[in-house]
C-alpha atoms as a PDB file:
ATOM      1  CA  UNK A   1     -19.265 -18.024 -15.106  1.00  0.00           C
ATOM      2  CA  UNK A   2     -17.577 -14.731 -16.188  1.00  0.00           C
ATOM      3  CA  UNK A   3     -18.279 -12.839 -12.686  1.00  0.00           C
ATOM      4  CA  UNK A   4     -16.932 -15.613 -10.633  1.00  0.00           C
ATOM      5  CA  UNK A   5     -13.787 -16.219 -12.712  1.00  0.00           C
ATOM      6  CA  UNK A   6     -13.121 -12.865 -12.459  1.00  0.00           C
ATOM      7  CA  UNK A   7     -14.165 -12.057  -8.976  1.00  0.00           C
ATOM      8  CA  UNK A   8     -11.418 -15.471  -8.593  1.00  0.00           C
ATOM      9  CA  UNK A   9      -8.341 -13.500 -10.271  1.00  0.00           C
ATOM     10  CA  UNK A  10      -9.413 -10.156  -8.027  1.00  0.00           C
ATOM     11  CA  UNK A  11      -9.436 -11.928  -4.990  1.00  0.00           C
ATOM     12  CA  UNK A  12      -6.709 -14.240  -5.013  1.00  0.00           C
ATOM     13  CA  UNK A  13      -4.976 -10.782  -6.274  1.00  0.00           C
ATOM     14  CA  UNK A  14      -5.650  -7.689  -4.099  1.00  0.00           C
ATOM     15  CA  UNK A  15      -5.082 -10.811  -1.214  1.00  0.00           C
ATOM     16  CA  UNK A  16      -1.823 -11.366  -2.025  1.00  0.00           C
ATOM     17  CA  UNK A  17      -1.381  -7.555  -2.514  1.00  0.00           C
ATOM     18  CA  UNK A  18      -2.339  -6.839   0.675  1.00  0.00           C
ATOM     19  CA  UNK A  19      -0.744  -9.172   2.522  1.00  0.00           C
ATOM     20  CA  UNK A  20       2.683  -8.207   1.080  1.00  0.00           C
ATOM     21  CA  UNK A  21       1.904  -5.110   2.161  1.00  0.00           C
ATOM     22  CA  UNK A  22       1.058  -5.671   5.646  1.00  0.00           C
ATOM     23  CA  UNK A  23       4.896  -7.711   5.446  1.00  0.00           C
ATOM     24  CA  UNK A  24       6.615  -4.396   3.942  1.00  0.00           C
ATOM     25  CA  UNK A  25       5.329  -2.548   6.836  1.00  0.00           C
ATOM     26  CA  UNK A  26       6.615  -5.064   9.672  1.00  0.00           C
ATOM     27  CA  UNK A  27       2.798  -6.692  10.673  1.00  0.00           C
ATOM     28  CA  UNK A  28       2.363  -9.767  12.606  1.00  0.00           C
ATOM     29  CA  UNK A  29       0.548 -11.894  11.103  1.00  0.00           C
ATOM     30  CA  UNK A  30      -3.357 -11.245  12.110  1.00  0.00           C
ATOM     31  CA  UNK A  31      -1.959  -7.804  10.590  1.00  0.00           C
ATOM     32  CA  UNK A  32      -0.958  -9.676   7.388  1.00  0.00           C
ATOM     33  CA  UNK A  33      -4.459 -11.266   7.526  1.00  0.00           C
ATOM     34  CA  UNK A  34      -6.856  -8.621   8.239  1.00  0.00           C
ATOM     35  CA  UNK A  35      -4.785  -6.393   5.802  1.00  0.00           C
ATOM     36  CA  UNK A  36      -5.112  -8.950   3.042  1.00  0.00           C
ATOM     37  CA  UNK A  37      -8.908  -9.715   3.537  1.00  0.00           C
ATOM     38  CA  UNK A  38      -9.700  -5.858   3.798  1.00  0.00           C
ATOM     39  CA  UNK A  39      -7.774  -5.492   0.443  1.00  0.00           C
ATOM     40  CA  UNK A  40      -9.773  -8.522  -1.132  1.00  0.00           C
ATOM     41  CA  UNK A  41     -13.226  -7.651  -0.159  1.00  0.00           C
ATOM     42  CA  UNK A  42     -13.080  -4.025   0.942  1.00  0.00           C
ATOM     43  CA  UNK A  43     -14.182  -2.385  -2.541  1.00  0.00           C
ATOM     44  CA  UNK A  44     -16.739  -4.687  -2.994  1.00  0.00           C
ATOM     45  CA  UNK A  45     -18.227  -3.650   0.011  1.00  0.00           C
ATOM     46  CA  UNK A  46     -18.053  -0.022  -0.424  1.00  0.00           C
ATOM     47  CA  UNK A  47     -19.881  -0.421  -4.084  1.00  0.00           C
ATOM     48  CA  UNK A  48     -22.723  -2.824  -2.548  1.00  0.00           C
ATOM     49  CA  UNK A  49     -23.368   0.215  -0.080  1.00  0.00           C
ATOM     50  CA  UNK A  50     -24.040   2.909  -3.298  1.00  0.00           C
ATOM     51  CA  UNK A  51     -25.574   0.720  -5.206  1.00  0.00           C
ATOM     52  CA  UNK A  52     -28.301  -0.214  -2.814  1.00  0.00           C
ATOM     53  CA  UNK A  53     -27.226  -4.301  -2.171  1.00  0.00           C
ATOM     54  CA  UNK A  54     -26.306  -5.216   1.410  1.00  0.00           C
ATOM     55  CA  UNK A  55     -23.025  -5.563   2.497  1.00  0.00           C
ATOM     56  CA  UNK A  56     -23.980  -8.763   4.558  1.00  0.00           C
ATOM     57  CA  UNK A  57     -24.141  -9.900   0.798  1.00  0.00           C
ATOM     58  CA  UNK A  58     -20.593 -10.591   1.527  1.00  0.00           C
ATOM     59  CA  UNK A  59     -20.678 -12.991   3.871  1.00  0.00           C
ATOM     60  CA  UNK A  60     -22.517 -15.560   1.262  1.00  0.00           C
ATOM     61  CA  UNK A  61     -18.863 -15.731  -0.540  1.00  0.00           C
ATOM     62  CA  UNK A  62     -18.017 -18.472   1.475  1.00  0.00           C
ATOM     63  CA  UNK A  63     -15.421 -19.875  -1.257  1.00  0.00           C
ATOM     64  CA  UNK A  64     -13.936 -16.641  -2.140  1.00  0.00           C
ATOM     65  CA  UNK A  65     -12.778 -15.765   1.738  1.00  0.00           C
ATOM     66  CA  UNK A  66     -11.097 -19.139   2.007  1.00  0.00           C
ATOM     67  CA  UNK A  67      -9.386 -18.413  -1.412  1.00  0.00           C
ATOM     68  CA  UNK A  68      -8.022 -15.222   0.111  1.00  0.00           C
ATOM     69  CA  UNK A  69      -7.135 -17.040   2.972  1.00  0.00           C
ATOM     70  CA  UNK A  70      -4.967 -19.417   1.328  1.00  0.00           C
ATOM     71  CA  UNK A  71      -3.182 -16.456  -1.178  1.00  0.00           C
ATOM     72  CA  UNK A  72      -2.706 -14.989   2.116  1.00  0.00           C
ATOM     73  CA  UNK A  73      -1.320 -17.672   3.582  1.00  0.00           C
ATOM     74  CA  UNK A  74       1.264 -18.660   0.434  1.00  0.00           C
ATOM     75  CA  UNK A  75       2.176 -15.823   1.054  1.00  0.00           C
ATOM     76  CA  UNK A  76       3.159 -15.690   4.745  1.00  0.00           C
ATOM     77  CA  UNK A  77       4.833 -18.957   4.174  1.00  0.00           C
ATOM     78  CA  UNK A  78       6.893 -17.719   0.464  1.00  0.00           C
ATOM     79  CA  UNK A  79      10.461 -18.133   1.404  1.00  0.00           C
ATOM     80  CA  UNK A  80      12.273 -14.426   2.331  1.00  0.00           C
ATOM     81  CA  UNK A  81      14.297 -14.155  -0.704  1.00  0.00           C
ATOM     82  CA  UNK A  82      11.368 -14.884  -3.035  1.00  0.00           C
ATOM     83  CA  UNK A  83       9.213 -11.910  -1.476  1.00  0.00           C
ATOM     84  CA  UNK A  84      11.776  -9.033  -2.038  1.00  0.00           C
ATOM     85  CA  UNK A  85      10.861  -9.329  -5.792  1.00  0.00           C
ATOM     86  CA  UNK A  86       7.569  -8.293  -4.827  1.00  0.00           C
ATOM     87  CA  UNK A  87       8.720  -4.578  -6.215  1.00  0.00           C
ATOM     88  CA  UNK A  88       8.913  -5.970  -9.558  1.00  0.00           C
ATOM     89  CA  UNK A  89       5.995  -7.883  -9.567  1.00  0.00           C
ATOM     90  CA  UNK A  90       3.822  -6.455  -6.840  1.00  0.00           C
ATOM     91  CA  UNK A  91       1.989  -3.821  -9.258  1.00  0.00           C
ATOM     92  CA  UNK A  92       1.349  -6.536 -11.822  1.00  0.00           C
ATOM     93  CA  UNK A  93      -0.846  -8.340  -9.104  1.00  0.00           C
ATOM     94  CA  UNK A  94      -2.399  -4.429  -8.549  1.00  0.00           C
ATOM     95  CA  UNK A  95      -3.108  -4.206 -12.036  1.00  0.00           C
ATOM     96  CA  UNK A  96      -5.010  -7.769 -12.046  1.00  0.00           C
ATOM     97  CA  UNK A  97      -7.193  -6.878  -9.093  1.00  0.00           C
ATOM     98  CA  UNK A  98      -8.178  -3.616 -10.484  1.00  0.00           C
ATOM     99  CA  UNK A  99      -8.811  -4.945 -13.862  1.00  0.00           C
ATOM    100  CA  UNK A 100     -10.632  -7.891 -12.546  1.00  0.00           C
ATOM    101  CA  UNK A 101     -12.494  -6.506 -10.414  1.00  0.00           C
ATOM    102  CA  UNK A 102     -13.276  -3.279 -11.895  1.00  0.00           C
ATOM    103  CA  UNK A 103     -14.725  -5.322 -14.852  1.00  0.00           C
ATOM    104  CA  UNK A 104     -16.588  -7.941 -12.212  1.00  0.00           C
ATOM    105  CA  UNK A 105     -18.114  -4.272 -10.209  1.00  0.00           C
ATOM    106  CA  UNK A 106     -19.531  -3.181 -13.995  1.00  0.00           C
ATOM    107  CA  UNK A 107     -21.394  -6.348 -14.825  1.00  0.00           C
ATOM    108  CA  UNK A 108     -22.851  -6.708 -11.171  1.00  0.00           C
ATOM    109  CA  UNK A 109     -24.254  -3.193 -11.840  1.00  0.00           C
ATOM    110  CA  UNK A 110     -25.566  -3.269 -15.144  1.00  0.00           C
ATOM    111  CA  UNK A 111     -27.356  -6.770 -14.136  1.00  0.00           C
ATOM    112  CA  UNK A 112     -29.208  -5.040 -11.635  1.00  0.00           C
ATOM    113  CA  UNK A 113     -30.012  -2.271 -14.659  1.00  0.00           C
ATOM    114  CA  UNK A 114     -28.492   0.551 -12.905  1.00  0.00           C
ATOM    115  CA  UNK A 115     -27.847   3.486 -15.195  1.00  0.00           C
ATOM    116  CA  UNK A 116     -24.033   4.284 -17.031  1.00  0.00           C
ATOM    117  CA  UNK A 117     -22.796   6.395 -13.978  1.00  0.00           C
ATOM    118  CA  UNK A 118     -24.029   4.005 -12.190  1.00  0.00           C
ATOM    119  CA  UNK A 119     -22.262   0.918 -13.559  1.00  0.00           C
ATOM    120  CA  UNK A 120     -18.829   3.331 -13.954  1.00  0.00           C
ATOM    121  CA  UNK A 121     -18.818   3.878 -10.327  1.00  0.00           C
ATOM    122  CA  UNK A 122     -19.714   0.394  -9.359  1.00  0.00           C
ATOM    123  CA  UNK A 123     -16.470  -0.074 -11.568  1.00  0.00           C
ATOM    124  CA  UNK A 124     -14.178   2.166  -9.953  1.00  0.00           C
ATOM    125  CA  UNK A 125     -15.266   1.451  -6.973  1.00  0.00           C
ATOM    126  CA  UNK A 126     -14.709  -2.326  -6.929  1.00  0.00           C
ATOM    127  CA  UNK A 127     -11.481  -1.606  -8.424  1.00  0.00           C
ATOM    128  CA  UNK A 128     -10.009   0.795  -6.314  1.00  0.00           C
ATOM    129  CA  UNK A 129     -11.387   0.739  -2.925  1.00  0.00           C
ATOM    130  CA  UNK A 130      -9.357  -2.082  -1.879  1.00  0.00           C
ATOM    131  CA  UNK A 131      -6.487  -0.539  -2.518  1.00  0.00           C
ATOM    132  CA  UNK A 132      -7.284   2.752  -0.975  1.00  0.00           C
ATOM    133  CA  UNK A 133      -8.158   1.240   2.112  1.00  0.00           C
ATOM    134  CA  UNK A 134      -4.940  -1.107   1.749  1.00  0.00           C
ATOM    135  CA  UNK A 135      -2.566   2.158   1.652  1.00  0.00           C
ATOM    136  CA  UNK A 136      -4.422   4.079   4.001  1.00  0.00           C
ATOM    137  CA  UNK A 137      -4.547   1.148   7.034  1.00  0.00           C
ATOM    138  CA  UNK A 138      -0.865   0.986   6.056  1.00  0.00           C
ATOM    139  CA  UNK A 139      -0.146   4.510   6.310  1.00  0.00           C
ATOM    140  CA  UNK A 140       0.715   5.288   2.879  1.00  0.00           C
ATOM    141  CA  UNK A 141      -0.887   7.522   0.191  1.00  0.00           C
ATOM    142  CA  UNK A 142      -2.982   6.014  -1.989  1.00  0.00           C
ATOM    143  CA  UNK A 143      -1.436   4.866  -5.243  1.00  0.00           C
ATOM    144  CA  UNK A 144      -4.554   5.975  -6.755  1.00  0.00           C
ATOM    145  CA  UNK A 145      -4.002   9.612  -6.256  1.00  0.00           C
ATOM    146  CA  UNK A 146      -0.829   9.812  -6.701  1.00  0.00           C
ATOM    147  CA  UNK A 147       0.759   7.726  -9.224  1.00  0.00           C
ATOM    148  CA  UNK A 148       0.643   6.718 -12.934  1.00  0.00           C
ATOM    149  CA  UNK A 149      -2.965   6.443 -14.446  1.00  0.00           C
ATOM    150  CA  UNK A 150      -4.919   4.157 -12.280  1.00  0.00           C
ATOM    151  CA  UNK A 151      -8.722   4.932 -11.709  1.00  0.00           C
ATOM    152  CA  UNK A 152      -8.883   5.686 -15.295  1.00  0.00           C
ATOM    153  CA  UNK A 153      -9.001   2.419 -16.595  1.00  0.00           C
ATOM    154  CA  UNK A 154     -11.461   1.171 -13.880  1.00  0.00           C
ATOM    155  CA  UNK A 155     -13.795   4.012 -15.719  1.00  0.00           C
ATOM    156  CA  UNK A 156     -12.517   2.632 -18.783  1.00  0.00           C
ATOM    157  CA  UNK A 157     -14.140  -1.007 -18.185  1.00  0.00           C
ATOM    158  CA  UNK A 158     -17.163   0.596 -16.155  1.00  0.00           C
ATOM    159  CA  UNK A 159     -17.837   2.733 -19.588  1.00  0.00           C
ATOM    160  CA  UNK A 160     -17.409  -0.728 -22.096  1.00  0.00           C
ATOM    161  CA  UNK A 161     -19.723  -2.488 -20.013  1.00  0.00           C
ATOM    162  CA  UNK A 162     -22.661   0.111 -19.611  1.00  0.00           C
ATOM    163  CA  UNK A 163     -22.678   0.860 -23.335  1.00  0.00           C
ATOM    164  CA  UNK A 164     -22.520  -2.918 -23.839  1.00  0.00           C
ATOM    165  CA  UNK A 165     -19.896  -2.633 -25.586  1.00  0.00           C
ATOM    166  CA  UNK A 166     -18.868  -6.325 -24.214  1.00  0.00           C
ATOM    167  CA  UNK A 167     -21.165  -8.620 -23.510  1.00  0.00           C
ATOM    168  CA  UNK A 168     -20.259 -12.272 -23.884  1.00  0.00           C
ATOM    169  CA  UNK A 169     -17.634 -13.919 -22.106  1.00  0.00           C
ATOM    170  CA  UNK A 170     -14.715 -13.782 -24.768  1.00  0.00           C
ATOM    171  CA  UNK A 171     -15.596  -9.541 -25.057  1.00  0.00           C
ATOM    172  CA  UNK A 172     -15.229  -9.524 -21.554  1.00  0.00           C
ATOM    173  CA  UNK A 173     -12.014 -11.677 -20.770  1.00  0.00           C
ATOM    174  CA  UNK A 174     -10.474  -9.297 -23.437  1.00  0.00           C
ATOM    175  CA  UNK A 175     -11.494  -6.433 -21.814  1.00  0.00           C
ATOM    176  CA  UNK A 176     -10.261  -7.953 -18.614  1.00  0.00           C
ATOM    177  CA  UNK A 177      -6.619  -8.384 -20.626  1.00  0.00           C
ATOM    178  CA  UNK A 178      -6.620  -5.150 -22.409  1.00  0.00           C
ATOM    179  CA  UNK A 179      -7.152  -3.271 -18.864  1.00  0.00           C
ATOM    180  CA  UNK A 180      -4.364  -5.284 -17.534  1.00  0.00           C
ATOM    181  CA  UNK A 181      -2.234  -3.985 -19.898  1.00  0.00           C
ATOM    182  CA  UNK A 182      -3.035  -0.863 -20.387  1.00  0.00           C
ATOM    183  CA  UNK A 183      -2.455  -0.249 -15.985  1.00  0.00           C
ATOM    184  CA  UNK A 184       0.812  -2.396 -16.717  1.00  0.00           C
ATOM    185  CA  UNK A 185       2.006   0.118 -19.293  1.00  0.00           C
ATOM    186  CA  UNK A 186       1.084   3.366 -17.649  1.00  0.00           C
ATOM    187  CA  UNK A 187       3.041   2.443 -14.723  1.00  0.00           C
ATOM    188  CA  UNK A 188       6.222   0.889 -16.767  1.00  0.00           C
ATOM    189  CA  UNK A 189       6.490   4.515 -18.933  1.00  0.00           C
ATOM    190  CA  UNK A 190       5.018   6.736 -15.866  1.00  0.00           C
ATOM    191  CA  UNK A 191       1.664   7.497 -17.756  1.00  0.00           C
ATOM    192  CA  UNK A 192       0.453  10.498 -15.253  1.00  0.00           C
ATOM    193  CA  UNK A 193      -2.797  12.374 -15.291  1.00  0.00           C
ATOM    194  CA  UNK A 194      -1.554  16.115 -15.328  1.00  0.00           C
ATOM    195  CA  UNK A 195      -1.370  17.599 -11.977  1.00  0.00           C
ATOM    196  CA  UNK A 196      -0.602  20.853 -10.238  1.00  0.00           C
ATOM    197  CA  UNK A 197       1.663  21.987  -7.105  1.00  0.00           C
ATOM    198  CA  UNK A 198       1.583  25.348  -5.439  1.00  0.00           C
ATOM    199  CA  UNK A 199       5.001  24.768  -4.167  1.00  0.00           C
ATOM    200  CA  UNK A 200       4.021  24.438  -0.378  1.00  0.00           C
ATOM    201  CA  UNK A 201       3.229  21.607   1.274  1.00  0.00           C
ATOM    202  CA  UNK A 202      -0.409  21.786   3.326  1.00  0.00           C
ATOM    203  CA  UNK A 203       1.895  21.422   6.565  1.00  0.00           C
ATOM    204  CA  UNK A 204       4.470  24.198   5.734  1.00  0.00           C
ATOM    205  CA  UNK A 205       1.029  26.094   4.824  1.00  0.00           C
ATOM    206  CA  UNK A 206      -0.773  25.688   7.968  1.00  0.00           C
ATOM    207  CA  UNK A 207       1.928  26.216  10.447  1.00  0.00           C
ATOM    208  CA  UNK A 208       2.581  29.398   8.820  1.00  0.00           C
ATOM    209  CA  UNK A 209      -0.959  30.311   9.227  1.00  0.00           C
ATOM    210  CA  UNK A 210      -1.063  29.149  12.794  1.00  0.00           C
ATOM    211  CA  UNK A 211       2.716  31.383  13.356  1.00  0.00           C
ATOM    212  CA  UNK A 212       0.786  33.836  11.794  1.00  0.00           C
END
């Protein structure tokens, strides 16, 4: 009951993330579809590939595609004025979806008794590869790379549920809270992994090589 509640919230999430995307970037709407879906299901279908479960395994989630396509839909249909708030509460929906689903990708691993790293990347994967494929087919650069602390709490949930550290359902909807917040408050206070620039862009770099 866990898994699908949760795979519910990460759909119905990353859906509507997606889709508001697609809007921001001026799609028509099988843009705004496609986008949406790809956000919804795409991370689920990179972790079934690594952790040896077919990605036609997707296609038996009848309910959860016509869940996305009604998020999507609300969405298309929200009134104008109501979707430029989306700044302000478009990376709480993020945060949802990757909580959710990092926390759904951890349990379907460790049920199939795949090792820790195994259940961690199942974890990170389901919780960020929607997104990363949502920036990238919208020509952006991944949130995950370079914003506040993102991945880390997918590896945060993956690590919790391989150690079995939560196990029944109230651990896990917890868990599934705690992560929320946790993504919520690293992007309110600008939580950032530490980082370092050389000072020149790879494109100022490489014409300078080619100039010689």
């Amino acid at each position: 009951m866990t898994w699908e509640v949760l795979s519910m919230i990460g759909t119905i999430a990353f859906a509507v993330s997606g889709a508001i995307v697609a809007m921001e970037e001026d799609y028509d709407i099988l843009g705004v579809y496609i986008l949406g879906i790809v956000t919804a299901f795409g991370g689920g279908a990179i972790r079934n590939l690594l952790i040896g479960v077919p990605v036609s395994a997707l296609w038996g989630q009848g309910l959860f595609f016509q869940i996305a396509l009604l998020s999507i839909t609300a969405v298309f249909l929200f009134p104008t004025n109501l979707l430029r708030h989306w700044q302000k509460w478009g990376n709480l929906f993020d945060a949802i979806g990757l909580s959710a689903f990092a926390i759904q990708g951890a349990i379907y691993a460790e049920k199939m008794n795949h090792p820790l790293s195994a259940v961690i990347v199942a974890a990170v994967l389901t919780g960020i590869g929607g997104g990363i494929i949502r920036d990238l087919l919208a020509g952006r650069k991944p949130i995950v790379l370079r914003a506040e602390i993102y991945a880390v709490w997918a590896i945060l949930a993956g690590l919790i549920i391989g150690l079995e550290i939560a196990v029944d359902s109230w651990q896990l909807y917890t868990l599934f809270v705690i992560i929320t917040g946790l993504r919520v408050l690293s992007y309110t206070f600008d939580w950032k992994l530490p980082s370092r620039h050389l000072g020149v862009s790879p494109k100022i770099h490489n014409q300078k090589q080619i100039g010689g």
